[in-house]
PDB file of N, CA and C in Angstrom:
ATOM      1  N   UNK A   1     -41.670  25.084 107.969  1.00  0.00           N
ATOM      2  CA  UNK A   1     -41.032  24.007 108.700  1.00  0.00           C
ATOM      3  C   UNK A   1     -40.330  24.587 109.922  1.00  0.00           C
ATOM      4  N   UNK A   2     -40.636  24.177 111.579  1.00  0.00           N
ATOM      5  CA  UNK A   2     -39.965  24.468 112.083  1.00  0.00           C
ATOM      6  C   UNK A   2     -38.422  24.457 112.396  1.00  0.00           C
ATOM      7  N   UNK A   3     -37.664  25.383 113.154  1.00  0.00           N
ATOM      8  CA  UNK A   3     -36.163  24.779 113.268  1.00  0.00           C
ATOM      9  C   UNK A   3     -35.839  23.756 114.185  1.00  0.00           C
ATOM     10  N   UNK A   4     -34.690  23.096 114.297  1.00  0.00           N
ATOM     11  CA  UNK A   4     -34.695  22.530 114.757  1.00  0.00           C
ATOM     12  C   UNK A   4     -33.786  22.868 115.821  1.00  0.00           C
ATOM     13  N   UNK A   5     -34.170  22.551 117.391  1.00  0.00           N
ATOM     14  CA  UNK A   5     -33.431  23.135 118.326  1.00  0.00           C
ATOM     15  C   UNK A   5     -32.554  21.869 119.122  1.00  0.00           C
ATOM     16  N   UNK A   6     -31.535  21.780 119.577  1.00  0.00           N
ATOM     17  CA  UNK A   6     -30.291  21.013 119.888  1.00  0.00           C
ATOM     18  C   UNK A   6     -29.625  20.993 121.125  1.00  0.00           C
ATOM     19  N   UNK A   7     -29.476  20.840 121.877  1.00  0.00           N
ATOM     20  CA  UNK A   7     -28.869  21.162 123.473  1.00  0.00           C
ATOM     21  C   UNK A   7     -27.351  20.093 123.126  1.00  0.00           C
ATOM     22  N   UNK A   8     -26.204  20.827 124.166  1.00  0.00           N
ATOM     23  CA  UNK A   8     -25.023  19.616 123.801  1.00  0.00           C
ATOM     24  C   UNK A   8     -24.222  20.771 124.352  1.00  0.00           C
ATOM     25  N   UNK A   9     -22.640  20.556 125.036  1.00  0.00           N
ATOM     26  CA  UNK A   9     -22.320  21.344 125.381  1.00  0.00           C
ATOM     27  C   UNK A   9     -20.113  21.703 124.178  1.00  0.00           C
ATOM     28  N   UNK A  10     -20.099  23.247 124.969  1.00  0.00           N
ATOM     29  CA  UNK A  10     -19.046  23.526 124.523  1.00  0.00           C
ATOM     30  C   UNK A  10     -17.923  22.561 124.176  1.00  0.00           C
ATOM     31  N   UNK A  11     -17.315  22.713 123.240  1.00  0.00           N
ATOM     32  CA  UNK A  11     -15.801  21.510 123.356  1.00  0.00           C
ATOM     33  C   UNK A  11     -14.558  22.886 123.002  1.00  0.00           C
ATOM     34  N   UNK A  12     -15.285  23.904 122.127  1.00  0.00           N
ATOM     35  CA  UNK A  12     -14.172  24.882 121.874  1.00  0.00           C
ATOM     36  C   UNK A  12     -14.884  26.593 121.917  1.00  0.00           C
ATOM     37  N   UNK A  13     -14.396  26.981 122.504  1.00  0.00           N
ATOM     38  CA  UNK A  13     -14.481  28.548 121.950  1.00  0.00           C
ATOM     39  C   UNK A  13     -13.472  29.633 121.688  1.00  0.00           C
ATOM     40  N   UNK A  14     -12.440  28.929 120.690  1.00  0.00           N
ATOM     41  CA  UNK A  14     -11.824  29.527 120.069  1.00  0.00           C
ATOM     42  C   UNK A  14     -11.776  30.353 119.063  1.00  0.00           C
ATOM     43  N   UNK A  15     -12.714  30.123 118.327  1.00  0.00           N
ATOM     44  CA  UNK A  15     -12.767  30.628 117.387  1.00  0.00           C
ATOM     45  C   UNK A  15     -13.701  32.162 117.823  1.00  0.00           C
ATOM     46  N   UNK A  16     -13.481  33.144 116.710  1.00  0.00           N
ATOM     47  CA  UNK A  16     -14.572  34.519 116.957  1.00  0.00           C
ATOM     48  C   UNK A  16     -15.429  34.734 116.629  1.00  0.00           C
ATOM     49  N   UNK A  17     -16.247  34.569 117.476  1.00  0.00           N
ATOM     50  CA  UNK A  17     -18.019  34.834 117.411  1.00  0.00           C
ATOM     51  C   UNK A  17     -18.075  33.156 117.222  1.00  0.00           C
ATOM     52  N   UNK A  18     -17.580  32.351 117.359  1.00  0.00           N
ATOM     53  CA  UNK A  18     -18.001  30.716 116.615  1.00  0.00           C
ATOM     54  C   UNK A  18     -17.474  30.067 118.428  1.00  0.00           C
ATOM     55  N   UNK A  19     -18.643  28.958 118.333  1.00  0.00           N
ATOM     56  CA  UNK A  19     -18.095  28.019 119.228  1.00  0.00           C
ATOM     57  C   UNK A  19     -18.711  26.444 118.639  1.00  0.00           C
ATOM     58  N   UNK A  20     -17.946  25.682 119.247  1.00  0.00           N
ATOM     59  CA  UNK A  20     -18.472  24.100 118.820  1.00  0.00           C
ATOM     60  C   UNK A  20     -18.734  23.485 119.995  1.00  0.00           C
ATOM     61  N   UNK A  21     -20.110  22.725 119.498  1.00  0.00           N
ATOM     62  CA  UNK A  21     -20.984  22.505 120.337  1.00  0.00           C
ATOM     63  C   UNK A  21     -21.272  20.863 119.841  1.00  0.00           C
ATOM     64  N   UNK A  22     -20.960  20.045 120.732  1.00  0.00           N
ATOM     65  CA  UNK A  22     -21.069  18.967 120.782  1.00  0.00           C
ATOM     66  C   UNK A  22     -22.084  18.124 121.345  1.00  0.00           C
ATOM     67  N   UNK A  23     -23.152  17.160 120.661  1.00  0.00           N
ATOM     68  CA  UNK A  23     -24.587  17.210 120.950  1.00  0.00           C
ATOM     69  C   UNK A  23     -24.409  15.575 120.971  1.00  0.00           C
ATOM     70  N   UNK A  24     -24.846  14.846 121.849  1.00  0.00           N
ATOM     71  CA  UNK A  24     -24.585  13.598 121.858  1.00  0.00           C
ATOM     72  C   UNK A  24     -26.208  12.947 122.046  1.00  0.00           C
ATOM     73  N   UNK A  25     -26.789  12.163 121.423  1.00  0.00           N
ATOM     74  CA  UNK A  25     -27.666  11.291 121.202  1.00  0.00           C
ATOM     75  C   UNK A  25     -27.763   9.798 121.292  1.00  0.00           C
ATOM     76  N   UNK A  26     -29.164   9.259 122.021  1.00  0.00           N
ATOM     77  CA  UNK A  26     -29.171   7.578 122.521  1.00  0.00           C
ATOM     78  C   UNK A  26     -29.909   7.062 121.438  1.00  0.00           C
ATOM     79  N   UNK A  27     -29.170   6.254 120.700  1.00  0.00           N
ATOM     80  CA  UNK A  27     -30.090   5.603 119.867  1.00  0.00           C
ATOM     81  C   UNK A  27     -30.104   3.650 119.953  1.00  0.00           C
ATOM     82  N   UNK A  28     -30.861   3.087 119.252  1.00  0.00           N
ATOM     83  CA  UNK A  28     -31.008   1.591 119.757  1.00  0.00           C
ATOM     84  C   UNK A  28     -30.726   0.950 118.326  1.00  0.00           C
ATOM     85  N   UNK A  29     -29.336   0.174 118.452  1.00  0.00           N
ATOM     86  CA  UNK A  29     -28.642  -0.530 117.325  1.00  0.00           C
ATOM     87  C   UNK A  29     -29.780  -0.816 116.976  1.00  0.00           C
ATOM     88  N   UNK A  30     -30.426  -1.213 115.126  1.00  0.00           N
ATOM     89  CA  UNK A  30     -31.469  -1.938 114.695  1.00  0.00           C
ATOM     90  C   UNK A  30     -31.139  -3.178 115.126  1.00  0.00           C
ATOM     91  N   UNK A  31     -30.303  -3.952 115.030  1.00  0.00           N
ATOM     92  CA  UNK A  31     -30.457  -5.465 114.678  1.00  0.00           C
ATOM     93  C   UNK A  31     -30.143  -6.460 116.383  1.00  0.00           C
ATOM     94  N   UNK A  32     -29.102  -5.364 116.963  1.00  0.00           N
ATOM     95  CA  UNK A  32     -28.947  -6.114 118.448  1.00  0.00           C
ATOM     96  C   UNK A  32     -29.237  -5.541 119.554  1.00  0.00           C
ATOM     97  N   UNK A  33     -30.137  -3.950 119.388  1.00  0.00           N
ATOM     98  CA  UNK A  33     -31.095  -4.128 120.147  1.00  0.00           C
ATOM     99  C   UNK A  33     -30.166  -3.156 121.478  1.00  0.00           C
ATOM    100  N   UNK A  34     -29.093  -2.856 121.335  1.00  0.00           N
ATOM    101  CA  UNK A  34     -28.227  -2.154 122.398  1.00  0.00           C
ATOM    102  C   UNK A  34     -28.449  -0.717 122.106  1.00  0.00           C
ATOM    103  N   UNK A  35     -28.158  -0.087 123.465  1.00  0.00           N
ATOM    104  CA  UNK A  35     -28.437   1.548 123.758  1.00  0.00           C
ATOM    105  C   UNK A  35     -27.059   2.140 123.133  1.00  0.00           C
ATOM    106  N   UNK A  36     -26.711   2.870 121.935  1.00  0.00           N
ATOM    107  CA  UNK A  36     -25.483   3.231 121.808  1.00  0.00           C
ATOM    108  C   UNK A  36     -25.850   5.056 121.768  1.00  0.00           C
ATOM    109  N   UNK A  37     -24.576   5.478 122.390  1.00  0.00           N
ATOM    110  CA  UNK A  37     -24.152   6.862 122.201  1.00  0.00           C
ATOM    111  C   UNK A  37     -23.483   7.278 121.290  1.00  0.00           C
ATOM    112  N   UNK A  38     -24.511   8.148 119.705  1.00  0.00           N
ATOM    113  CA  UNK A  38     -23.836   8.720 119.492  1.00  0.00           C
ATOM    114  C   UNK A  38     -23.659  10.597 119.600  1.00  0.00           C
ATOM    115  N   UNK A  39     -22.233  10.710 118.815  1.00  0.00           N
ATOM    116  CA  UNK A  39     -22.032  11.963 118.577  1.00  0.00           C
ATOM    117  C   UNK A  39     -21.911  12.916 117.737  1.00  0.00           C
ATOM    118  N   UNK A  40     -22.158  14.399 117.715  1.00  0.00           N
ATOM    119  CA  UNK A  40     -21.862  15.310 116.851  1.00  0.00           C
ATOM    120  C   UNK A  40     -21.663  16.498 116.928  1.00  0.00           C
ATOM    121  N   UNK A  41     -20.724  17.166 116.314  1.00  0.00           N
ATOM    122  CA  UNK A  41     -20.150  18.418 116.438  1.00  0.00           C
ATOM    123  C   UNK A  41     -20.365  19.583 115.366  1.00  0.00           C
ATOM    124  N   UNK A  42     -21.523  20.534 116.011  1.00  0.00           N
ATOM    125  CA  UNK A  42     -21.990  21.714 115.114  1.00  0.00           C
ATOM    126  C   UNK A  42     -21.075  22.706 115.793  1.00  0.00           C
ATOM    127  N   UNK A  43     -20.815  23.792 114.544  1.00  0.00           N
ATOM    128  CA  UNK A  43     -20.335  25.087 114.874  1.00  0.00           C
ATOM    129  C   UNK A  43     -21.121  25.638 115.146  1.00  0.00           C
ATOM    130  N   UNK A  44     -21.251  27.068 115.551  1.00  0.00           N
ATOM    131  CA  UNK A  44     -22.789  27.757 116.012  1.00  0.00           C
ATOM    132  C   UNK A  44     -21.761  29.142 116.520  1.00  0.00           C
ATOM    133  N   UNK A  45     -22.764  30.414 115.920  1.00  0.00           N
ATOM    134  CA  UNK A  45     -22.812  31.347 116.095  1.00  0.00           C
ATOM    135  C   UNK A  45     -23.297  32.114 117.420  1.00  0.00           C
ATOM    136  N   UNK A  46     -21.792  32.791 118.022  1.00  0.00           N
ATOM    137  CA  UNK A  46     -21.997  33.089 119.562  1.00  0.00           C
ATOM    138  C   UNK A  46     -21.923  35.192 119.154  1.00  0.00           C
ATOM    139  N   UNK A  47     -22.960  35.430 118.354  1.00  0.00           N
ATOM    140  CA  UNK A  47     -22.539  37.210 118.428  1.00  0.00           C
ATOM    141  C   UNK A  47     -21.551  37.806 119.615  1.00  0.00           C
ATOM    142  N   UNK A  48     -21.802  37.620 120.786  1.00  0.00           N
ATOM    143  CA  UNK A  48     -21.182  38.410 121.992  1.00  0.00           C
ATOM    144  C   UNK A  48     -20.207  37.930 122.246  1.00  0.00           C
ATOM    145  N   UNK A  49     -19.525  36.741 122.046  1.00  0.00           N
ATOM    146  CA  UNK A  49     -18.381  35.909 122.531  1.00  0.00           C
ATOM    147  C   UNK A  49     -18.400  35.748 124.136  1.00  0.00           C
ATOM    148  N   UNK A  50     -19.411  35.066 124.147  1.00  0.00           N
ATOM    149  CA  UNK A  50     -19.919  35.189 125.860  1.00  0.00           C
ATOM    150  C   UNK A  50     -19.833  33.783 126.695  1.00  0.00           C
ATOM    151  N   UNK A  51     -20.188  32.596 125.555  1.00  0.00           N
ATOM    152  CA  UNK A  51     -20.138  31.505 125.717  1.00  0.00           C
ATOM    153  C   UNK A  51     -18.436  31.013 125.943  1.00  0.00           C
ATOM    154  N   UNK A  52     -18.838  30.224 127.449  1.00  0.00           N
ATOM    155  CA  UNK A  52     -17.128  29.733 127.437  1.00  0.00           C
ATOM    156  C   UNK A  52     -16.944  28.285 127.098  1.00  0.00           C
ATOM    157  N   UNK A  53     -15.938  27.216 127.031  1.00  0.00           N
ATOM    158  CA  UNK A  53     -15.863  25.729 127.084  1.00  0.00           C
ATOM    159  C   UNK A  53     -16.567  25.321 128.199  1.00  0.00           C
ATOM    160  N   UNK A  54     -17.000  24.706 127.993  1.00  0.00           N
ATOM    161  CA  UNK A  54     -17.628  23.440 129.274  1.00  0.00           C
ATOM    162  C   UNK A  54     -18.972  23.658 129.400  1.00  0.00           C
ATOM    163  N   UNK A  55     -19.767  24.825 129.071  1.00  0.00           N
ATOM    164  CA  UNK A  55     -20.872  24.764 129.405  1.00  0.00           C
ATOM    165  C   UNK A  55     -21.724  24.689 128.111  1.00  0.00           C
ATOM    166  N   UNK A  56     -23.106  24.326 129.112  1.00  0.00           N
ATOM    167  CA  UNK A  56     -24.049  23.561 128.252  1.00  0.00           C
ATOM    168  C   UNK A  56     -25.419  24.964 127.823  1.00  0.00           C
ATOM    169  N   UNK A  57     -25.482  24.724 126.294  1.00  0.00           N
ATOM    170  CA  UNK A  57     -26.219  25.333 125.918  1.00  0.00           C
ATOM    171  C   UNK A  57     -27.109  24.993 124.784  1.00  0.00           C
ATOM    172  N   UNK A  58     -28.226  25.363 124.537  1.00  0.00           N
ATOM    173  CA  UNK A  58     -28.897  25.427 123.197  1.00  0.00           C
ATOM    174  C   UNK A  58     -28.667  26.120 122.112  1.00  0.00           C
ATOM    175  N   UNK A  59     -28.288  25.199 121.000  1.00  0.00           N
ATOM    176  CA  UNK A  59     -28.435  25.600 119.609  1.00  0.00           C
ATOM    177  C   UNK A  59     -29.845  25.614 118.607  1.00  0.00           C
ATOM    178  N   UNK A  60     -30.111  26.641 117.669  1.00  0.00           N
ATOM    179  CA  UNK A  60     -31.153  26.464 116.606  1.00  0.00           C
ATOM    180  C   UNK A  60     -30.584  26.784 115.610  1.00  0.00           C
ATOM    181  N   UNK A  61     -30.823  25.688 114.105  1.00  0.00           N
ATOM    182  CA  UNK A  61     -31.056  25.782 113.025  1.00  0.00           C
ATOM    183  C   UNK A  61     -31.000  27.346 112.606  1.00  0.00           C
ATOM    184  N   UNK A  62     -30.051  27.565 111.924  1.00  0.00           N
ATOM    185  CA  UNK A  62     -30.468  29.092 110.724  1.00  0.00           C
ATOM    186  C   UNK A  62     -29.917  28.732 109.235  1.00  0.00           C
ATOM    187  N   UNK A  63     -30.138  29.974 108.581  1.00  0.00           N
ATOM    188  CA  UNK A  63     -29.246  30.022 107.435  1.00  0.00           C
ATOM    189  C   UNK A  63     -28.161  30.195 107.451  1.00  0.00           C
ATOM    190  N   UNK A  64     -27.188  29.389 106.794  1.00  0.00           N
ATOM    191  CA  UNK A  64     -26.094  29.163 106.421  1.00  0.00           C
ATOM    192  C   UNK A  64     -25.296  30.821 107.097  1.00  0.00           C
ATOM    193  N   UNK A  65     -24.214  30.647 107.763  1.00  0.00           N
ATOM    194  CA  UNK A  65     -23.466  32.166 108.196  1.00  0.00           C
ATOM    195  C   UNK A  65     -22.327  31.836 107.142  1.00  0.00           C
ATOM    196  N   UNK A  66     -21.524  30.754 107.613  1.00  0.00           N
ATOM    197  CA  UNK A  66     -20.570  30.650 106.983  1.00  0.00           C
ATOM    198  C   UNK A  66     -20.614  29.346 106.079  1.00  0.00           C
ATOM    199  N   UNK A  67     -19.110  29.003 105.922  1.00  0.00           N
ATOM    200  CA  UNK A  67     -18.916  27.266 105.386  1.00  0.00           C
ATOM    201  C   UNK A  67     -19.397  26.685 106.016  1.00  0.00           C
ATOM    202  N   UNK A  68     -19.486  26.816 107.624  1.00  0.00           N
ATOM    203  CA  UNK A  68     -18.956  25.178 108.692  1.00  0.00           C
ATOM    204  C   UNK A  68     -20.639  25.920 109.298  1.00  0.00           C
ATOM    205  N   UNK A  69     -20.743  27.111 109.359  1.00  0.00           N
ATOM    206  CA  UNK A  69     -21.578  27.486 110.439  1.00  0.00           C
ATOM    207  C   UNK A  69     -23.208  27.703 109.846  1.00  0.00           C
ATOM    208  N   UNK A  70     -23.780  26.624 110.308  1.00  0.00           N
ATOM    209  CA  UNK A  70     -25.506  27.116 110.095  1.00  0.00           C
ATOM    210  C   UNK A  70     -26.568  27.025 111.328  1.00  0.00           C
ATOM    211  N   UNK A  71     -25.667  27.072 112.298  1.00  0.00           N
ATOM    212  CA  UNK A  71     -26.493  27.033 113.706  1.00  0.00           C
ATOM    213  C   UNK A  71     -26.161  27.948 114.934  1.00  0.00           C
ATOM    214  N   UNK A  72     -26.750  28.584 115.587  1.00  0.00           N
ATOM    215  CA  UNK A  72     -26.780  30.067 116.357  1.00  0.00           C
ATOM    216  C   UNK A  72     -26.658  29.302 117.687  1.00  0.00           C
ATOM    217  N   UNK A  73     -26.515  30.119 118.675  1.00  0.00           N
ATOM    218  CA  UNK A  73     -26.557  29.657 119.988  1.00  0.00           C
ATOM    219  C   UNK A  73     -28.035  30.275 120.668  1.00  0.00           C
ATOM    220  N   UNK A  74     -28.987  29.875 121.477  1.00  0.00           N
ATOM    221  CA  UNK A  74     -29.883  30.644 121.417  1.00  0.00           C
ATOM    222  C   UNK A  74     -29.822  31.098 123.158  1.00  0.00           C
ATOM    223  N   UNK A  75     -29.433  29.498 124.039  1.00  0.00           N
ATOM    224  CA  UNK A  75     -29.246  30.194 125.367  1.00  0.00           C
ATOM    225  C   UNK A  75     -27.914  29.147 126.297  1.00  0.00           C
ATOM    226  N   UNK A  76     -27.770  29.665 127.192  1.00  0.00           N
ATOM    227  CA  UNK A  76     -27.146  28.733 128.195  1.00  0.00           C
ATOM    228  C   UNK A  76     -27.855  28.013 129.061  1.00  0.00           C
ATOM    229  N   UNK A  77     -27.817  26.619 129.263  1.00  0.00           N
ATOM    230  CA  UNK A  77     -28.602  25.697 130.218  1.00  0.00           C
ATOM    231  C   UNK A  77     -27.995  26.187 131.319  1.00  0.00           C
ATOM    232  N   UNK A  78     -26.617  25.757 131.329  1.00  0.00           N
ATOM    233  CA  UNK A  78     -26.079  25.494 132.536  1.00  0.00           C
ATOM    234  C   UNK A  78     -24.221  25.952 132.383  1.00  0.00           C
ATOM    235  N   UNK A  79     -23.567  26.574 133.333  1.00  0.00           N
ATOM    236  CA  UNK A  79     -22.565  27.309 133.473  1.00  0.00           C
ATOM    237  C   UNK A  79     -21.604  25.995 133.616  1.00  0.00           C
ATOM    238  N   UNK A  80     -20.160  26.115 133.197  1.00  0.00           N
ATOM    239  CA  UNK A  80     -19.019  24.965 133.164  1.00  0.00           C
ATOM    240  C   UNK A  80     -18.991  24.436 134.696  1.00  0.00           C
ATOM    241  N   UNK A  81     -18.317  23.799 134.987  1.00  0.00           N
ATOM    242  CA  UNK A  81     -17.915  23.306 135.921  1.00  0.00           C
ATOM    243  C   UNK A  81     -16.594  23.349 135.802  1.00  0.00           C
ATOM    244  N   UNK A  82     -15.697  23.997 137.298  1.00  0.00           N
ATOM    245  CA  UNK A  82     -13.972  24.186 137.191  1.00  0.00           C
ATOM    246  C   UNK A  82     -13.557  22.952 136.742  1.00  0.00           C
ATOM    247  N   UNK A  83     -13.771  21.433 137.581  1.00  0.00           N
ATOM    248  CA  UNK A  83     -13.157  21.174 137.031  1.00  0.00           C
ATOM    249  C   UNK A  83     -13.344  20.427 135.416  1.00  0.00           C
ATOM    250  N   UNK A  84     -14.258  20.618 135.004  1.00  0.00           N
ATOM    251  CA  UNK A  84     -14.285  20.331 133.442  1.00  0.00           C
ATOM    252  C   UNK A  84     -13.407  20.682 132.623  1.00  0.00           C
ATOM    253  N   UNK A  85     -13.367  22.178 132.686  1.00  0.00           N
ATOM    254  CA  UNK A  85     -12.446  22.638 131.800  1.00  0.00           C
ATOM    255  C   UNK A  85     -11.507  22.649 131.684  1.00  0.00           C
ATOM    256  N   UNK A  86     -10.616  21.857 130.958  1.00  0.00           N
ATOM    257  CA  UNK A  86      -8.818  21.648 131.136  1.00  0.00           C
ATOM    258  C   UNK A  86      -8.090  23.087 131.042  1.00  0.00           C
ATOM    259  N   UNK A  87      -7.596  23.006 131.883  1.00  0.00           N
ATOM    260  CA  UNK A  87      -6.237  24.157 131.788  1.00  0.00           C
ATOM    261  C   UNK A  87      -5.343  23.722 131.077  1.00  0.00           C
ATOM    262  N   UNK A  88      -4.767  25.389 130.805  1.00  0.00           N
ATOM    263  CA  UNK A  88      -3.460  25.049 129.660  1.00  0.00           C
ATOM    264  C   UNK A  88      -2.344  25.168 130.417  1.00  0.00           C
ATOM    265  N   UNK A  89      -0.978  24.048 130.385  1.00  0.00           N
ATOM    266  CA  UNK A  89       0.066  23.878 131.290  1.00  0.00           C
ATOM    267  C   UNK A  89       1.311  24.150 130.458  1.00  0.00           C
TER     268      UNK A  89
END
């Protein structure tokens, strides 16, 4: 069975070696027929700690690392944008 691969971008990289990656999907209510957005938030395994907040990258499917974590980071689409990323005041 292949894995399954995921695009969605940073919300945290706090954690070590771990970042969360937030993957948002269009789906069409069954019954009224409207375009709704939803969302979801995988942890995913960053080995290098290279990945920062805001930017957008691909996740794939692995075996289980941890509790929370069964998905790797495999690349970066696209680099943050300044102002995306909130500063801390």
């Amino acid at each position: 069975m292949p894995k399954r691969i995921l695009q969605g971008t940073v919300v945290s990289d706090k954690g070590d070696k771990t970042v969360v990656v937030l993957v948002e999907r269009r789906v069409k209510h069954p019954l009224y027929g409207k375009i709704i957005k939803l969302s979801k938030k995988y942890h995913a395994h960053d080995e290098k700690n290279e990945i920062r907040q805001g930017e957008t990258v691909r996740i794939e499917e692995c075996t289980p690392i941890s509790k929370t974590k069964s998905w790797k980071v495999l690349d970066r689409v696209a680099k943050a944008d300044p102002a995306d990323v909130p500063t801390e005041a």
